[in-house]
PDB file of N, CA and C in Angstrom:
ATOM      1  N   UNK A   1      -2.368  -5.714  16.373  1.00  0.00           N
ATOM      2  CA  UNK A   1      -2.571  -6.103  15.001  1.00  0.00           C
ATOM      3  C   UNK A   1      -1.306  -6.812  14.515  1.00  0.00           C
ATOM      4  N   UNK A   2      -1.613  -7.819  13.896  1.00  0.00           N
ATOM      5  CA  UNK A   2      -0.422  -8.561  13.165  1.00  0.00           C
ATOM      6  C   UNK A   2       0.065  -8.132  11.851  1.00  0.00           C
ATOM      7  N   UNK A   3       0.881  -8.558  11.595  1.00  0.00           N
ATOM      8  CA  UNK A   3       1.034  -7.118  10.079  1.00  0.00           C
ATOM      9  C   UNK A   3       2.411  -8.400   9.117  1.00  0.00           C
ATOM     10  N   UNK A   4       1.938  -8.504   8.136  1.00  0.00           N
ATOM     11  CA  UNK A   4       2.429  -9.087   7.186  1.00  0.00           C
ATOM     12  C   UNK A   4       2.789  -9.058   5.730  1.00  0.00           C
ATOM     13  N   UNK A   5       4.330  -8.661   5.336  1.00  0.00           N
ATOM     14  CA  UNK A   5       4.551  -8.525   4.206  1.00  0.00           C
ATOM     15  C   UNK A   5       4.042  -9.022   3.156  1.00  0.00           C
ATOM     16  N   UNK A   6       3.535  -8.776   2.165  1.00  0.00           N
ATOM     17  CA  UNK A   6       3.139  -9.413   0.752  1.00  0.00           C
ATOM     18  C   UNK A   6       3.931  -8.561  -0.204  1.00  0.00           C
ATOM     19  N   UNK A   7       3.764  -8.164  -0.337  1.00  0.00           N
ATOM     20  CA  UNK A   7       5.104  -7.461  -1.657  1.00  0.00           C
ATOM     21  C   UNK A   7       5.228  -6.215  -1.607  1.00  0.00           C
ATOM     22  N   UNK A   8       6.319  -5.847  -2.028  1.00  0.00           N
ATOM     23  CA  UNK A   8       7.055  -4.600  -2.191  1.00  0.00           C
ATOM     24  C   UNK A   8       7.837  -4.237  -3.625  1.00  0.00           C
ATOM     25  N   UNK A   9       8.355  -3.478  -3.931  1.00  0.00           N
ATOM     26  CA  UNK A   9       9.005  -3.171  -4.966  1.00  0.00           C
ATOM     27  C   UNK A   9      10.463  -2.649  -4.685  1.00  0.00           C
ATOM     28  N   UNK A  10      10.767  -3.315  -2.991  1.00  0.00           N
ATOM     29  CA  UNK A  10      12.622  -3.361  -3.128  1.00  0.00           C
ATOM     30  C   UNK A  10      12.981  -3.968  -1.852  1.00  0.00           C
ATOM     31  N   UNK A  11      13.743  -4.187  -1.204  1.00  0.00           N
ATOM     32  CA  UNK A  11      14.110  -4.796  -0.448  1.00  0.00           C
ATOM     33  C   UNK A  11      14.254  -3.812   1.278  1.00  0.00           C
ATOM     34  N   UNK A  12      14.278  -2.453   0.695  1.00  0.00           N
ATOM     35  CA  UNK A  12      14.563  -1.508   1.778  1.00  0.00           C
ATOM     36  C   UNK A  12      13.239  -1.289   2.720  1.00  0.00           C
ATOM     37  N   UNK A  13      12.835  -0.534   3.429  1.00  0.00           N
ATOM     38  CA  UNK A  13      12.104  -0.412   4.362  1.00  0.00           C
ATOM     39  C   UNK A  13      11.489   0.672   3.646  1.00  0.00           C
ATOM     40  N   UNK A  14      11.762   2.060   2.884  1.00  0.00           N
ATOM     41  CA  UNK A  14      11.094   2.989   2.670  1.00  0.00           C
ATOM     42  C   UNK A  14      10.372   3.105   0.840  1.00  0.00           C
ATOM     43  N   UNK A  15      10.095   1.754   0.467  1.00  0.00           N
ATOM     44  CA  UNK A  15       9.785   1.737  -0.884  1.00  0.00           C
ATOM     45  C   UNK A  15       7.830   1.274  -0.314  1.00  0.00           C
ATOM     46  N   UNK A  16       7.272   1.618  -1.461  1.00  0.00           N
ATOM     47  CA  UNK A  16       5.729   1.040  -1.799  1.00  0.00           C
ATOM     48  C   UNK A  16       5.602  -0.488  -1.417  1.00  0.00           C
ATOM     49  N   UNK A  17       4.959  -0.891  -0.914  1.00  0.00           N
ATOM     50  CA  UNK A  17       4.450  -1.780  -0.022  1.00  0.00           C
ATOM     51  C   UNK A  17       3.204  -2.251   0.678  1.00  0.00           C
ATOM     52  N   UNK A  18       2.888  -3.334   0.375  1.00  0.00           N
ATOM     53  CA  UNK A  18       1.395  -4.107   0.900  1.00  0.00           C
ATOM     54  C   UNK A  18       1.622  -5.221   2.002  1.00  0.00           C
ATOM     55  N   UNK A  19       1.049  -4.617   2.628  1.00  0.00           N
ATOM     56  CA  UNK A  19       1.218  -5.873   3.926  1.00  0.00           C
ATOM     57  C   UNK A  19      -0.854  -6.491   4.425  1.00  0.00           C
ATOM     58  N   UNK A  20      -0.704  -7.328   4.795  1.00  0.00           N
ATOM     59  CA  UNK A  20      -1.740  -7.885   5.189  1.00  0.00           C
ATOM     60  C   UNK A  20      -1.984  -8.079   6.825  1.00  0.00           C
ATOM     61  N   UNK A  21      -3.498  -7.984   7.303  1.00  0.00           N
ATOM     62  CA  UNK A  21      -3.329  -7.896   8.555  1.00  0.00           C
ATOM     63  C   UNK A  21      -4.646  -9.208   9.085  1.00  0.00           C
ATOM     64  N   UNK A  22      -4.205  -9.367  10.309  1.00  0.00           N
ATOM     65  CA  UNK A  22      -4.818 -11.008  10.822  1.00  0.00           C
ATOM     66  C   UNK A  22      -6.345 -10.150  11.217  1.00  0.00           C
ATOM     67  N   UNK A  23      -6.644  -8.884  10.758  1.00  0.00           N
ATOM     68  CA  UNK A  23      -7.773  -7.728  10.638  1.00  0.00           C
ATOM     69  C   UNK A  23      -8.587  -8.572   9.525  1.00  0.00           C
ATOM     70  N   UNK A  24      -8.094  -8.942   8.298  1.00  0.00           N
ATOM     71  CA  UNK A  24      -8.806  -9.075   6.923  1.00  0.00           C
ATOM     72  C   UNK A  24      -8.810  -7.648   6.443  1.00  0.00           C
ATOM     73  N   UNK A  25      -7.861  -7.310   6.458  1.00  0.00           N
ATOM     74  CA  UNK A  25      -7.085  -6.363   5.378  1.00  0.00           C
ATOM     75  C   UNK A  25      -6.434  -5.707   5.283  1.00  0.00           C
ATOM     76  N   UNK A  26      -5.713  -4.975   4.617  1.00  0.00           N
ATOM     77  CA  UNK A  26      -4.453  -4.659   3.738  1.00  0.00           C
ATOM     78  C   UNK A  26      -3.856  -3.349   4.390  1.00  0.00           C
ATOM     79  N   UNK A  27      -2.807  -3.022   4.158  1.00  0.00           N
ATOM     80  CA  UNK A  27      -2.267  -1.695   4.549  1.00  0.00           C
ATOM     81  C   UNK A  27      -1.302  -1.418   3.103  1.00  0.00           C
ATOM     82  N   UNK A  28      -1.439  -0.574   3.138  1.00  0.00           N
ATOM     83  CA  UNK A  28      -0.786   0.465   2.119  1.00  0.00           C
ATOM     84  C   UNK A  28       0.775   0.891   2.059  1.00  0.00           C
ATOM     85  N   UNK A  29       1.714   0.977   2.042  1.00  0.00           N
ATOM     86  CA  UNK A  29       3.089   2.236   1.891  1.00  0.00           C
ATOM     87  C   UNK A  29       3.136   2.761   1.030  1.00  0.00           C
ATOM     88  N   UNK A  30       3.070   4.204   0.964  1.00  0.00           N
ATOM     89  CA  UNK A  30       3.479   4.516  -0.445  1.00  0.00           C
ATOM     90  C   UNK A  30       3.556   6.206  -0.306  1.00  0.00           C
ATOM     91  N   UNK A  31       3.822   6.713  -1.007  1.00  0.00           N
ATOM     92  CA  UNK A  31       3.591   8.789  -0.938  1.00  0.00           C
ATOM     93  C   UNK A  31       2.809   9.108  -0.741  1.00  0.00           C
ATOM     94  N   UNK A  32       3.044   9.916   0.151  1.00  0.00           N
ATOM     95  CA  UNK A  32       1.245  10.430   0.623  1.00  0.00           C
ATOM     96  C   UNK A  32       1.205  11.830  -0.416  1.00  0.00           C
ATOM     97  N   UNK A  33       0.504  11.894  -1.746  1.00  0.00           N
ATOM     98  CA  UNK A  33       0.315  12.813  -2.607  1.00  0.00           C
ATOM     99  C   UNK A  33      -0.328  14.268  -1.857  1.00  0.00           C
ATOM    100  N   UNK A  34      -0.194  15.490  -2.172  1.00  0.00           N
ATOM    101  CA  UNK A  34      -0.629  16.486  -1.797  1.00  0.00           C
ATOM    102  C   UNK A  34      -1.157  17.337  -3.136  1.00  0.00           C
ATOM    103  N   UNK A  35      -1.204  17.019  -4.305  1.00  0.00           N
ATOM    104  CA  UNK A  35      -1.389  17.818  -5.240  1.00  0.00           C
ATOM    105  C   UNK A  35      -2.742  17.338  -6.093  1.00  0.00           C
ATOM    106  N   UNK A  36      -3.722  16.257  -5.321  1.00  0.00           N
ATOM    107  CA  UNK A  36      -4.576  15.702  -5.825  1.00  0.00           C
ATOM    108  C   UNK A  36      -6.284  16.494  -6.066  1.00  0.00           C
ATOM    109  N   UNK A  37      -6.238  17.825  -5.513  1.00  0.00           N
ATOM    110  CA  UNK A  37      -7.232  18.460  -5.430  1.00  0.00           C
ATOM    111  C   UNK A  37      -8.342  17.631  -4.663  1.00  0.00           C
ATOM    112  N   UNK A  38      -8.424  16.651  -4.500  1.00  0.00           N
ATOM    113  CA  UNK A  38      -9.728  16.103  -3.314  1.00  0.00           C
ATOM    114  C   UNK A  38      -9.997  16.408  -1.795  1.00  0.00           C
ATOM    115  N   UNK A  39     -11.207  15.965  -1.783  1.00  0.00           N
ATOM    116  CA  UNK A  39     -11.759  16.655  -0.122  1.00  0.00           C
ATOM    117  C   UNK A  39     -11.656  15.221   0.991  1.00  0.00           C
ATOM    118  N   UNK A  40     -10.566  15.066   1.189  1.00  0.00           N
ATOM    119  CA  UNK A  40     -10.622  14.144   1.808  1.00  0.00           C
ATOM    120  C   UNK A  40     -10.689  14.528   3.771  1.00  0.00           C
ATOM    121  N   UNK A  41     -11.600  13.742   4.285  1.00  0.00           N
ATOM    122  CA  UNK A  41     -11.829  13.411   5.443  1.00  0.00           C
ATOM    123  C   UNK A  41     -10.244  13.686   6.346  1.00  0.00           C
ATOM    124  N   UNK A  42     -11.021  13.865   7.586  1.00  0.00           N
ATOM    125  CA  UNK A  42      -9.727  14.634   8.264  1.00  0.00           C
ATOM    126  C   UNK A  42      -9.100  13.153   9.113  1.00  0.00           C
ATOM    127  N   UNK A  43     -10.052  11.813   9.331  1.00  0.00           N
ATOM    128  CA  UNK A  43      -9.477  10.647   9.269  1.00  0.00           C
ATOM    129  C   UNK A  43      -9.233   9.655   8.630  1.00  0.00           C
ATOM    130  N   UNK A  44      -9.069   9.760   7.340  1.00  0.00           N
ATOM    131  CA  UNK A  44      -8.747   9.465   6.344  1.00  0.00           C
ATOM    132  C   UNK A  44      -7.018   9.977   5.453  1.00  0.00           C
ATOM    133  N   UNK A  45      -6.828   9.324   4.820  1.00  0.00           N
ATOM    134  CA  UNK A  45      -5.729   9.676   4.264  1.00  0.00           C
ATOM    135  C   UNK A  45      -5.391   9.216   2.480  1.00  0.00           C
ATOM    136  N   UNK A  46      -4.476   9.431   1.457  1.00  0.00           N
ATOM    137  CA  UNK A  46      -4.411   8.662   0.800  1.00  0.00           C
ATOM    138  C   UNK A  46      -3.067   8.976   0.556  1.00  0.00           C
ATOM    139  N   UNK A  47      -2.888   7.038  -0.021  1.00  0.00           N
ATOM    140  CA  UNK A  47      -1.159   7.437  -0.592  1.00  0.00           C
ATOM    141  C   UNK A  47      -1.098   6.725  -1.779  1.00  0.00           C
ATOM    142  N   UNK A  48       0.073   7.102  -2.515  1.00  0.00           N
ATOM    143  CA  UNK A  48      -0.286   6.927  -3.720  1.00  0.00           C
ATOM    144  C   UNK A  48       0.904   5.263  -4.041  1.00  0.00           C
ATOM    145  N   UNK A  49       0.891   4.331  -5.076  1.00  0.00           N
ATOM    146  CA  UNK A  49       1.661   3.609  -5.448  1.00  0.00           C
ATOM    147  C   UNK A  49       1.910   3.021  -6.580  1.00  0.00           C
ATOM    148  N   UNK A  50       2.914   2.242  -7.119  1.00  0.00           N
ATOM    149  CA  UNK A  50       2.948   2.286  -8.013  1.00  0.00           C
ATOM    150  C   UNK A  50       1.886   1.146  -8.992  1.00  0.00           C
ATOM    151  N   UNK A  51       1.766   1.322 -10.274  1.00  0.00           N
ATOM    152  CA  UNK A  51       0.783   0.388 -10.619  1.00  0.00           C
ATOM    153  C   UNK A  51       1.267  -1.295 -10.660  1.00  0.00           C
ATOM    154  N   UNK A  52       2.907  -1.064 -11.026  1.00  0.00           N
ATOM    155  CA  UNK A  52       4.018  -2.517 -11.110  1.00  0.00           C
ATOM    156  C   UNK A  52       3.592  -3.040  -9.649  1.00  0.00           C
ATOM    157  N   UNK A  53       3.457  -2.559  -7.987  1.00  0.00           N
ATOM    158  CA  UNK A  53       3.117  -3.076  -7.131  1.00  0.00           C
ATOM    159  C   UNK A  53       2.139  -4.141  -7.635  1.00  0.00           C
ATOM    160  N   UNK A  54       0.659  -3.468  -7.756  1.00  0.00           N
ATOM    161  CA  UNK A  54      -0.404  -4.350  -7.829  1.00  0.00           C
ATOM    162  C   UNK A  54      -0.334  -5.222  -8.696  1.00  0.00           C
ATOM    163  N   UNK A  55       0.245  -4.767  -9.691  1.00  0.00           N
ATOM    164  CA  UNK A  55       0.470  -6.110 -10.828  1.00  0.00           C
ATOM    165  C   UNK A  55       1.260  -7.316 -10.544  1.00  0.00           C
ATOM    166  N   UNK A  56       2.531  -6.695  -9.559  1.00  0.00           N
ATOM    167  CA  UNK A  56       3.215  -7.713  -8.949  1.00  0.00           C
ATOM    168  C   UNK A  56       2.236  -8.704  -7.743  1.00  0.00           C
ATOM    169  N   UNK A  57       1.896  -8.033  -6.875  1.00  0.00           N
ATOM    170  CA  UNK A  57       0.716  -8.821  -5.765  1.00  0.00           C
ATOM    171  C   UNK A  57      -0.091  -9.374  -6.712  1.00  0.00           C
ATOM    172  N   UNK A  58      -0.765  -8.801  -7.865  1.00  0.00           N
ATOM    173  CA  UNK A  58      -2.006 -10.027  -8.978  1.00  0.00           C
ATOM    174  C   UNK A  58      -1.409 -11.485  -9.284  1.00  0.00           C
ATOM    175  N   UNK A  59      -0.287 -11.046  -9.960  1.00  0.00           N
ATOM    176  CA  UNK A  59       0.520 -12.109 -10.712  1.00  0.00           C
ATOM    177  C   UNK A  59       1.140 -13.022  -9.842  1.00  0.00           C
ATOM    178  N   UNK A  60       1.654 -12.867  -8.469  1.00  0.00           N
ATOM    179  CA  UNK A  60       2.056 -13.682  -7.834  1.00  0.00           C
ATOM    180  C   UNK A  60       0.716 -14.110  -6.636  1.00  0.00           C
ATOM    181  N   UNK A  61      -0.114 -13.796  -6.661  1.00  0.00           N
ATOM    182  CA  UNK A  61      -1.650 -14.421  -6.497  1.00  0.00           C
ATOM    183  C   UNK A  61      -1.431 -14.240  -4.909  1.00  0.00           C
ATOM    184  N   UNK A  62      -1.412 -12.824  -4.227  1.00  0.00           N
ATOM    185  CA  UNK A  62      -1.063 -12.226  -3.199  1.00  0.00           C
ATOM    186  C   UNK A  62      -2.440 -11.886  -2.673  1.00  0.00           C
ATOM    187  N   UNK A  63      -3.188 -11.160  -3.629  1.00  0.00           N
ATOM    188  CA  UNK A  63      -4.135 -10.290  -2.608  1.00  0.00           C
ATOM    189  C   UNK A  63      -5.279 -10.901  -4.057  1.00  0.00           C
TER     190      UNK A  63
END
């Protein structure tokens, strides 16, 4: 898989982050929350990010 930055919210390696894949679609970085009460699937996962990410990827016409 090819894997491609689209935005982040810092320059370091361990901040929230969207990358794009030559798949047709997206990958995630972000906290993987534990306090969400949901039944999530045992291959499945969720992480959480910030909302300034997506607004940043909208506004700069990313995703």
């Amino acid at each position: 898989m090819k894997v491609t930055k689209l935005v982040s919210t810092c320059d370091i390696k361990d901040c929230p982050t969207i990358y794009a894949t030559d798949r047709g679609t997206l990958l995630v970085q972000g906290e993987t929350p534990t306090d969400h009460g949901l039944e999530i699937p045992a291959h499945e996962n969720l992480v959480e990010i910030p909302m300034e990410l997506l607004q940043k990827a909208i506004r700069d016409n990313l995703v």
